[in-house]
C-alpha atoms as a PDB file:
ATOM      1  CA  UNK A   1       9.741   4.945 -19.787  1.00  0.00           C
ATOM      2  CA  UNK A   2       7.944   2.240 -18.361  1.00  0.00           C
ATOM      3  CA  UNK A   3       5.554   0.841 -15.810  1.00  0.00           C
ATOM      4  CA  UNK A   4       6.119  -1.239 -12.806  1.00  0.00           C
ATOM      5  CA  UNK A   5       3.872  -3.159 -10.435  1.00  0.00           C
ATOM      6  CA  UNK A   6       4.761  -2.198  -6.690  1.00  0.00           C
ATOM      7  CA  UNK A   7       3.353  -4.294  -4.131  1.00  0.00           C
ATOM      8  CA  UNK A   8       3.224  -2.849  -0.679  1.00  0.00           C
ATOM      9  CA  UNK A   9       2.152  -3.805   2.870  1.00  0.00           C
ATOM     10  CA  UNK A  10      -0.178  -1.653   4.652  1.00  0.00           C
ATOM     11  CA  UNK A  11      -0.530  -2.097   8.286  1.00  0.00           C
ATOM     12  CA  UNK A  12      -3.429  -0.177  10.138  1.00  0.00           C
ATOM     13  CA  UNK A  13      -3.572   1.963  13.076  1.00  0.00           C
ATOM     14  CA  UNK A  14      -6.554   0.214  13.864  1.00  0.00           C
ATOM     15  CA  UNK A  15      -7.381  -3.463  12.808  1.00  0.00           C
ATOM     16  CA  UNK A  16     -10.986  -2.061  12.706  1.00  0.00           C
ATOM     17  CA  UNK A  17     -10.096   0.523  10.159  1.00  0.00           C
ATOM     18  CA  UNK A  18      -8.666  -1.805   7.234  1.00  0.00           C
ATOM     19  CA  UNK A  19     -11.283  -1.022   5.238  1.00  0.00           C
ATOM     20  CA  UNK A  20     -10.640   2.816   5.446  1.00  0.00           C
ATOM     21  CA  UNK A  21      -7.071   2.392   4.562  1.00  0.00           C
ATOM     22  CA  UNK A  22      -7.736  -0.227   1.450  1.00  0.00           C
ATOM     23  CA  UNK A  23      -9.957   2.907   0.560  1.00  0.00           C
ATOM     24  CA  UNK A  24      -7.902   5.799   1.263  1.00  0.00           C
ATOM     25  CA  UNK A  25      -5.369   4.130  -0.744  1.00  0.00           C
ATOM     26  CA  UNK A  26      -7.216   3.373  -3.854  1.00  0.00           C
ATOM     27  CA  UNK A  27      -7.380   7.093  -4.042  1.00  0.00           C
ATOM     28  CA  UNK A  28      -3.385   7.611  -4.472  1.00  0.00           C
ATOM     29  CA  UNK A  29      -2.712   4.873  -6.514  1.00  0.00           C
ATOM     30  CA  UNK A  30      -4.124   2.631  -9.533  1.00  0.00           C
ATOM     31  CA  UNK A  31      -4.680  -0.566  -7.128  1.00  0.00           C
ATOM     32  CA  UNK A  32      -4.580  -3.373  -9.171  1.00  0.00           C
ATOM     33  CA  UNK A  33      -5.094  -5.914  -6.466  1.00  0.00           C
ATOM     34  CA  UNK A  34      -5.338  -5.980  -2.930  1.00  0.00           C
ATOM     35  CA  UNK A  35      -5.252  -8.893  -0.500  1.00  0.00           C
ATOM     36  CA  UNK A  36      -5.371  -9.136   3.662  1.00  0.00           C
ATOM     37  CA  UNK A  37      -2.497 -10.702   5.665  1.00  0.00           C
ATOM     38  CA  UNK A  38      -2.543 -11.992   9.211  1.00  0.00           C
ATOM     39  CA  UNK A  39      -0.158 -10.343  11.102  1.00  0.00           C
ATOM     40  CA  UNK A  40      -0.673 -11.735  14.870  1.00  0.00           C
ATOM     41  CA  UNK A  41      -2.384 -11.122  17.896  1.00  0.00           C
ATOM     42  CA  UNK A  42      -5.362 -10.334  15.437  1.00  0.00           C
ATOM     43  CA  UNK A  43      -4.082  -7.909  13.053  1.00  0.00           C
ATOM     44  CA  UNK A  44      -3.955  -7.804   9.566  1.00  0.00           C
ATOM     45  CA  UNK A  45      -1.859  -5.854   6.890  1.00  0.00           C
ATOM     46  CA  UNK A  46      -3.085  -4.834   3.818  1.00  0.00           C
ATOM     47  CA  UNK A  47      -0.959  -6.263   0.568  1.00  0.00           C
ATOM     48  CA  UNK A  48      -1.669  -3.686  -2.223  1.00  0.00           C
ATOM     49  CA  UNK A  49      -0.153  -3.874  -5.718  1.00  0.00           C
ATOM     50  CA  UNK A  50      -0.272  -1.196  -7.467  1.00  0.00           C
ATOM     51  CA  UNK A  51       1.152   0.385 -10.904  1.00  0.00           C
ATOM     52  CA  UNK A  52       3.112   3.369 -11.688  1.00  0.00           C
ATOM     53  CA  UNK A  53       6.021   5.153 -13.733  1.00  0.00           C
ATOM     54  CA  UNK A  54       9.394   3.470 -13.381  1.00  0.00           C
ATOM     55  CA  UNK A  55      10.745   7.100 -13.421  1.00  0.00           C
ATOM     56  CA  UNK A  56      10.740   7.436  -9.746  1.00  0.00           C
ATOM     57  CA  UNK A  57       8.324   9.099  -7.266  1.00  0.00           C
ATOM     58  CA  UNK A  58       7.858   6.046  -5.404  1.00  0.00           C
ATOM     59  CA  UNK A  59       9.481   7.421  -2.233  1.00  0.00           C
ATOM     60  CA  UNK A  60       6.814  10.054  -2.622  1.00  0.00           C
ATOM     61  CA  UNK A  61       3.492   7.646  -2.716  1.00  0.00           C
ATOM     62  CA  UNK A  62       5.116   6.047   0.360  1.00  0.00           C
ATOM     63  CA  UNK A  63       5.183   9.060   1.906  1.00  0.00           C
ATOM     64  CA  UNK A  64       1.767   9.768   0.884  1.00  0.00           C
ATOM     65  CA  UNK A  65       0.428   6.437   2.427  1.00  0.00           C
ATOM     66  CA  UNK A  66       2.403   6.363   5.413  1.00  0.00           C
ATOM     67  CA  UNK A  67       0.958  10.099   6.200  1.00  0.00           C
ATOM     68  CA  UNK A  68      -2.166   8.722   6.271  1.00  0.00           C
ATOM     69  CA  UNK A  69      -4.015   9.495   9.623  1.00  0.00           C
ATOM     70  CA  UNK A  70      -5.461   5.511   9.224  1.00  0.00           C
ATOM     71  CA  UNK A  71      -1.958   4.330   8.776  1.00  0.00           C
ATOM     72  CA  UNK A  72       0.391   2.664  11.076  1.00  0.00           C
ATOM     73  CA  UNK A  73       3.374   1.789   9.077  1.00  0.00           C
ATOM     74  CA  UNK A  74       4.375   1.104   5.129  1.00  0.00           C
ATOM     75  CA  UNK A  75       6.899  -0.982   3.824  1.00  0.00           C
ATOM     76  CA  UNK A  76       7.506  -1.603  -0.179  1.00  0.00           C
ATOM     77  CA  UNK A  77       7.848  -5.489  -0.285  1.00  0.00           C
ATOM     78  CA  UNK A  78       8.247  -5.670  -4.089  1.00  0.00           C
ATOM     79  CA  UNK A  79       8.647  -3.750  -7.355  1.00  0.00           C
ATOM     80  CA  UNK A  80       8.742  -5.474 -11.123  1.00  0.00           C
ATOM     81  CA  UNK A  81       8.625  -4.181 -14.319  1.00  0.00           C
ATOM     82  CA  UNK A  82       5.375  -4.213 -16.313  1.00  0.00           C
END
């Protein structure tokens, strides 16, 4: 099996709490980068890429982040092979 890169966007409950979820993150998954994107109205989404098995389980670190009490929404916005 092999590894992918999965890039997700991260949007925050609270624009003041990016930080928290960047963090909270790091702590499910091996982040390889992370960047900020301007949503509107003052909000900003975290872009996260991260790597994993290609044998599945990414419905289950989406879950994972999503449940996240920090977390407003997650949507999978890429996945590549390593």
């Amino acid at each position: 099996m092999g590894q992918v890169a999965v890039t997700i966007k991260v949007y925050p409950e609270n624009p003041d709490k990016l930080e928290d979820v960047k963090a909270a993150v790091r702590k499910i998954v091996d982040v390889v980068k992370v960047a900020e994107e301007p949503i509107g109205f003052g909000l900003v989404a975290a872009v996260i890429t991260f790597t994993m098995e290609d044998a599945g389980g990414l419905d289950e670190i989406e879950e994972k982040i999503g449940s996240l009490p920090e977390v407003s929404q997650v949507q999978v916005s890429g996945v590549d092979r390593v």
